[in-house]
C-alpha atoms as a PDB file:
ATOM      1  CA  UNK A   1       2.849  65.741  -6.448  1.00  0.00           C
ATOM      2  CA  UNK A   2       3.872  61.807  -6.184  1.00  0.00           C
ATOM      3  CA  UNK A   3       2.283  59.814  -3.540  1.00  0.00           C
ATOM      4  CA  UNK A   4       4.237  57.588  -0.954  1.00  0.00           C
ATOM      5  CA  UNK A   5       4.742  54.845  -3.272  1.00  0.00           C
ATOM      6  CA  UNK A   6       6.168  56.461  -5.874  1.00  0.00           C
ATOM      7  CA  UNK A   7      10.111  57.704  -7.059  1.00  0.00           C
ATOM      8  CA  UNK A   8      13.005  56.162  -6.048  1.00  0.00           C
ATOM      9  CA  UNK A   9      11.478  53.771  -3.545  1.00  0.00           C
ATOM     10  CA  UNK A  10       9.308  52.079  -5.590  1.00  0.00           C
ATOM     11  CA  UNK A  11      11.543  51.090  -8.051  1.00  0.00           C
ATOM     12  CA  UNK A  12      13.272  48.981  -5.362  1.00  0.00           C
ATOM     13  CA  UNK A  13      10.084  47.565  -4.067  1.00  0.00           C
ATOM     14  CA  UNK A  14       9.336  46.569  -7.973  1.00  0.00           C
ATOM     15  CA  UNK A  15      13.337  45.000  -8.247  1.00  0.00           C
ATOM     16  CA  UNK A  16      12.567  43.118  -4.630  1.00  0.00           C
ATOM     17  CA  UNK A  17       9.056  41.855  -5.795  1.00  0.00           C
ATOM     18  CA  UNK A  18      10.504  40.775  -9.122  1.00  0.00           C
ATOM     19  CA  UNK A  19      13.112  39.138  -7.584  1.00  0.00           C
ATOM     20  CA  UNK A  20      10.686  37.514  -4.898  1.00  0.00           C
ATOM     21  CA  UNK A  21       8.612  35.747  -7.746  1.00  0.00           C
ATOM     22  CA  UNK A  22      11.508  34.690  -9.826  1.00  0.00           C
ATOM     23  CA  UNK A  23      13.310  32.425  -6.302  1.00  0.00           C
ATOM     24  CA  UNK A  24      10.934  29.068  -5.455  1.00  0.00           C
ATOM     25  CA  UNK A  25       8.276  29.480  -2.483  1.00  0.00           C
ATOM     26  CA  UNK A  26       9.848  29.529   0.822  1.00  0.00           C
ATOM     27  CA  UNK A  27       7.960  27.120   3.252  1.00  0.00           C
ATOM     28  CA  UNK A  28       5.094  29.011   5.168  1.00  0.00           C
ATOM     29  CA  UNK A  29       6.456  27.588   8.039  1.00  0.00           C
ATOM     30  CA  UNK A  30       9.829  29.048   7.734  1.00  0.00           C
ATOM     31  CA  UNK A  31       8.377  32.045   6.692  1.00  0.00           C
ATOM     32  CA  UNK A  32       6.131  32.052  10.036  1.00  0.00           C
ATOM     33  CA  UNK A  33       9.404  31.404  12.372  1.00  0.00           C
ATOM     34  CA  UNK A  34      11.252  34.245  10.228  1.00  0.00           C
ATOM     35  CA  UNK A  35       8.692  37.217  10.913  1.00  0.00           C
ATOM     36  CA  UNK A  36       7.971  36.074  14.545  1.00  0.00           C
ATOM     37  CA  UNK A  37      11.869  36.069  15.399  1.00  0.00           C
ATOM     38  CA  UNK A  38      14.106  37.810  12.859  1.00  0.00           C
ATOM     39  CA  UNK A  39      13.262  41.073  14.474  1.00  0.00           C
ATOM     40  CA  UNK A  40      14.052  40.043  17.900  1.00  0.00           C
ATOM     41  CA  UNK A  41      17.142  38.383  16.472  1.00  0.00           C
ATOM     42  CA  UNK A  42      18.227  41.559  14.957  1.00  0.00           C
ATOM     43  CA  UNK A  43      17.496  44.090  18.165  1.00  0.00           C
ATOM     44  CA  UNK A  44      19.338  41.793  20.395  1.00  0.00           C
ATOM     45  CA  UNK A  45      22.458  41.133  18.001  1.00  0.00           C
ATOM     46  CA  UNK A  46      22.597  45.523  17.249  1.00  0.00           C
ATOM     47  CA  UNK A  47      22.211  46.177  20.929  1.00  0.00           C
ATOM     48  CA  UNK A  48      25.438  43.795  21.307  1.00  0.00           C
ATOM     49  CA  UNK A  49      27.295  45.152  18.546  1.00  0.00           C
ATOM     50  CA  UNK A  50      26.298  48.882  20.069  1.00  0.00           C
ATOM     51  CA  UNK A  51      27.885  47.808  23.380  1.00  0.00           C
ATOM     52  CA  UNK A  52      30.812  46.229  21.765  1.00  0.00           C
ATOM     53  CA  UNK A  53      31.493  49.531  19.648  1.00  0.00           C
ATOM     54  CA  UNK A  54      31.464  51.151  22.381  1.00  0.00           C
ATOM     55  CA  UNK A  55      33.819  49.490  23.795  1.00  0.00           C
ATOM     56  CA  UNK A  56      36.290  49.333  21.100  1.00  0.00           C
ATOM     57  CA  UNK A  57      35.739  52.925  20.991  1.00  0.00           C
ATOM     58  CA  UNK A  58      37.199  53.122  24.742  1.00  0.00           C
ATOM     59  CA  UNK A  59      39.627  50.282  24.121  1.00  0.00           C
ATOM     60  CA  UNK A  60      41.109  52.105  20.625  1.00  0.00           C
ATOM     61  CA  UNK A  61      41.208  55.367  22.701  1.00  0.00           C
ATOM     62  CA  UNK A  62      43.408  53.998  25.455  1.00  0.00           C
ATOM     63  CA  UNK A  63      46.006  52.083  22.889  1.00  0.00           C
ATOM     64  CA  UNK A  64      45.940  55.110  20.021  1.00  0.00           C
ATOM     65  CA  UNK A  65      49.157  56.588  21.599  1.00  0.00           C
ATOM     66  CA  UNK A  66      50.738  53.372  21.741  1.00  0.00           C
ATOM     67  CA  UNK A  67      49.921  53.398  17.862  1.00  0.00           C
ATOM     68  CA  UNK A  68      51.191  56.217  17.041  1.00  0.00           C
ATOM     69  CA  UNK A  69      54.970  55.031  18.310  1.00  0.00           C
ATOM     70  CA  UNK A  70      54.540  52.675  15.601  1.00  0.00           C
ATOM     71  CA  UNK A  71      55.376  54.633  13.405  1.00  0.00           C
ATOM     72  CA  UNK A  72      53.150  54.900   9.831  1.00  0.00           C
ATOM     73  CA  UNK A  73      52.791  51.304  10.048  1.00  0.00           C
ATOM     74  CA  UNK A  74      50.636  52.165  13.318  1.00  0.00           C
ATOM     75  CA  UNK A  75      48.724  55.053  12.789  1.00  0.00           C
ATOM     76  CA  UNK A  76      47.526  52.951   9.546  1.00  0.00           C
ATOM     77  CA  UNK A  77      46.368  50.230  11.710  1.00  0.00           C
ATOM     78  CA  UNK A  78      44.695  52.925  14.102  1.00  0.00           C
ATOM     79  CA  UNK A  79      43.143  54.586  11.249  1.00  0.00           C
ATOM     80  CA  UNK A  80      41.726  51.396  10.342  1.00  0.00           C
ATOM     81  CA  UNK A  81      40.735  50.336  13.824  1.00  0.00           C
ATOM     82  CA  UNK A  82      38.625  53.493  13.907  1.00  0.00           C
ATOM     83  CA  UNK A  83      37.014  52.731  10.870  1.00  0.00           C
ATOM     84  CA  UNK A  84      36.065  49.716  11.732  1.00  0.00           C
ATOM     85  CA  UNK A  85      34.558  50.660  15.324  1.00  0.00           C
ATOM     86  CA  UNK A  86      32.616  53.011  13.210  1.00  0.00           C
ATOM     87  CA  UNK A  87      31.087  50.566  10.669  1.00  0.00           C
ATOM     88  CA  UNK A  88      29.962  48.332  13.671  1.00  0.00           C
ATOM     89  CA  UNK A  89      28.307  51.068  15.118  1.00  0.00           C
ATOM     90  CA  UNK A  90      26.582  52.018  12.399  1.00  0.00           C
ATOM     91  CA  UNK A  91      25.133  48.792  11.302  1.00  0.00           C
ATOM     92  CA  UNK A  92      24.450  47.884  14.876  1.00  0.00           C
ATOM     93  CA  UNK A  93      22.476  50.764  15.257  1.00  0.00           C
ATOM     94  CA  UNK A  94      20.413  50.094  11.730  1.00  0.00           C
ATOM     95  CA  UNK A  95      19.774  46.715  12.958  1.00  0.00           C
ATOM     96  CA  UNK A  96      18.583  47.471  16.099  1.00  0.00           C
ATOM     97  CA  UNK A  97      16.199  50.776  14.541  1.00  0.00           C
ATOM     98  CA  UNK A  98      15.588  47.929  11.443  1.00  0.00           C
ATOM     99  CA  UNK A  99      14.631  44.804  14.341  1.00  0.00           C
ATOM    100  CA  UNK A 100      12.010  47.330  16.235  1.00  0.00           C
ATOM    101  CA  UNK A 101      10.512  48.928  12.795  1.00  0.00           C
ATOM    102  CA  UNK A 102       9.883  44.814  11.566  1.00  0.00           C
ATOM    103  CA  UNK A 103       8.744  43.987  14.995  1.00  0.00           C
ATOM    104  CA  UNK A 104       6.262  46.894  14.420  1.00  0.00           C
ATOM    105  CA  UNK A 105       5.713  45.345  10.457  1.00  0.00           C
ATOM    106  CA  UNK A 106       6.976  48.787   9.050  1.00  0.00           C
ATOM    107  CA  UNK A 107       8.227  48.061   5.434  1.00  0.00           C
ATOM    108  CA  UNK A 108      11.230  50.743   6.498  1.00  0.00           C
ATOM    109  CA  UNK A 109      12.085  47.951   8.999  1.00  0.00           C
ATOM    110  CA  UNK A 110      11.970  45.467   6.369  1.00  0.00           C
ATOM    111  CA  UNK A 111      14.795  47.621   3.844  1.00  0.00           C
ATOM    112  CA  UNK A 112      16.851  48.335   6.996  1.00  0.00           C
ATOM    113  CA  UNK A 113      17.529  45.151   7.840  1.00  0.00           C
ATOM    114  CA  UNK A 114      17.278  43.881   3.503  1.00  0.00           C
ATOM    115  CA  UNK A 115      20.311  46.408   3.118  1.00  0.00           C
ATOM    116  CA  UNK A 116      22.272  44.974   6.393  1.00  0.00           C
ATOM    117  CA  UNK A 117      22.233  41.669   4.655  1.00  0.00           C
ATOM    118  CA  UNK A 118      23.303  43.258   1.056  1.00  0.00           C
ATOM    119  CA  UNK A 119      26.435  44.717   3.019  1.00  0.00           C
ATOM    120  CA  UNK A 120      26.493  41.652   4.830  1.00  0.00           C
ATOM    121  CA  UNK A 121      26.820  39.341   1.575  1.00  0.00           C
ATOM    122  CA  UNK A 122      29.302  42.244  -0.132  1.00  0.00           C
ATOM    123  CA  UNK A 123      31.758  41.884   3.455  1.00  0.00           C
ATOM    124  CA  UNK A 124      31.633  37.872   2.694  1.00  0.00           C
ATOM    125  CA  UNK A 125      32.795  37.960  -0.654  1.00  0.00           C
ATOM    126  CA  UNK A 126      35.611  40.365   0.141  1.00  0.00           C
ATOM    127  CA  UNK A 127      36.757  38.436   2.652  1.00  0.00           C
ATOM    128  CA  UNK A 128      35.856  35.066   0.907  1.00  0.00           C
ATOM    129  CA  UNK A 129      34.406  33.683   3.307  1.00  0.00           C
ATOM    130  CA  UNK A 130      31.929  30.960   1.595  1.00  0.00           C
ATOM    131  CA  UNK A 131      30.145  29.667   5.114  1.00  0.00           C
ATOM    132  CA  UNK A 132      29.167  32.904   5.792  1.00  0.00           C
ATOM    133  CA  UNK A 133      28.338  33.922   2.113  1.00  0.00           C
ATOM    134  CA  UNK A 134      25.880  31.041   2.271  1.00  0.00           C
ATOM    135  CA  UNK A 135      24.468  31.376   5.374  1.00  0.00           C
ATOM    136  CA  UNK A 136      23.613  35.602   4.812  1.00  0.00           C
ATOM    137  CA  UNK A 137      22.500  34.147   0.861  1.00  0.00           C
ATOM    138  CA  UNK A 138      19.987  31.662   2.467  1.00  0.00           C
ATOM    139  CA  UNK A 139      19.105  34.312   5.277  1.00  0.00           C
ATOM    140  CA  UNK A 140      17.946  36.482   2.398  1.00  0.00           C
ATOM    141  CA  UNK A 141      16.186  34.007   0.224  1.00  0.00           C
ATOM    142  CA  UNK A 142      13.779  34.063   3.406  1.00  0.00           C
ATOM    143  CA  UNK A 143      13.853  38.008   4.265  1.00  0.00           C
ATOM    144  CA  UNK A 144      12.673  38.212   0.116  1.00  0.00           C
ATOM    145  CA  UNK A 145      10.504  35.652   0.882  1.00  0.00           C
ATOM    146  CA  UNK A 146       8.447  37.880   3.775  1.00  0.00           C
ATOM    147  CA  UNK A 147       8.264  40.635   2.253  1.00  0.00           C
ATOM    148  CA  UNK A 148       4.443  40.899   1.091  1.00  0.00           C
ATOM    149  CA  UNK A 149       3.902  40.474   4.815  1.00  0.00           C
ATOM    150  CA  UNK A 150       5.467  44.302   5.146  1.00  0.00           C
ATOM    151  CA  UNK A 151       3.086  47.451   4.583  1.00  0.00           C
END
């Protein structure tokens, strides 16, 4: 029988640690500001973006009949309202559970939020958006960076 560390999960923590040696040495103090307040950062920004899904949840159910007399042109921009709504939610809620779990210096926490910022780099490049792509690239250099710190 394998032990914790080993299958599928290890192989990313081997790809993360590789990756970690190969970028230059973050500055300790940087890296001291990051695991004090990243995980505070991220509950309060998912407990936001669970209230705003919400929301938008209400909101898209009170306008989806309007959408629908639109025609096809509508119901596609319903369908992809919905979606949407849904995505937020969902990454909301893994940054929030991801925040807590770092807070707590849970490893889990550490992926959670390490896999918010791989989506997060994937949305900027589809939507080309180059401020953001740096800012979530630079955000990561640092989240690599603490990793060791995780157990």
């Amino acid at each position: 029988m394998q032990g914790p560390n080993m299958g599928g999960s290890s192989q990313w923590d081997e790809y993360a640690e590789r990756l970690r040696q190969q970028l230059p040495t973050a500055p300790e103090s940087l890296i001291e500001i990051y695991v004090q307040w990243a995980p505070w950062i991220a509950m309060i920004f998912g407990a936001i973006g669970i209230i705003l899904s919400i929301g938008f949840l209400f909101l898209g159910a009170v306008i989806s009949p309007f959408l629908v007399l639109g025609g096809g042109s509508g119901v596609n921009a319903g369908i992809g309202l919905f979606v949407a709504i849904v995505l937020l939610a969902v990454s909301s809620i893994l940054e929030l559970v991801g925040g807590y779990l770092m807070k707590a210096m849970s490893l889990t926490g550490w992926w959670l939020i390490a896999v918010g910022l791989g989506v997060g780099i994937l949305q900027n490049l589809i939507h080309v958006s180059v401020f953001g792509l740096i800012i979530t690239l630079l955000i990561g250099y640092v989240h690599i960076a603490v990793k060791p710190r995780y157990a």
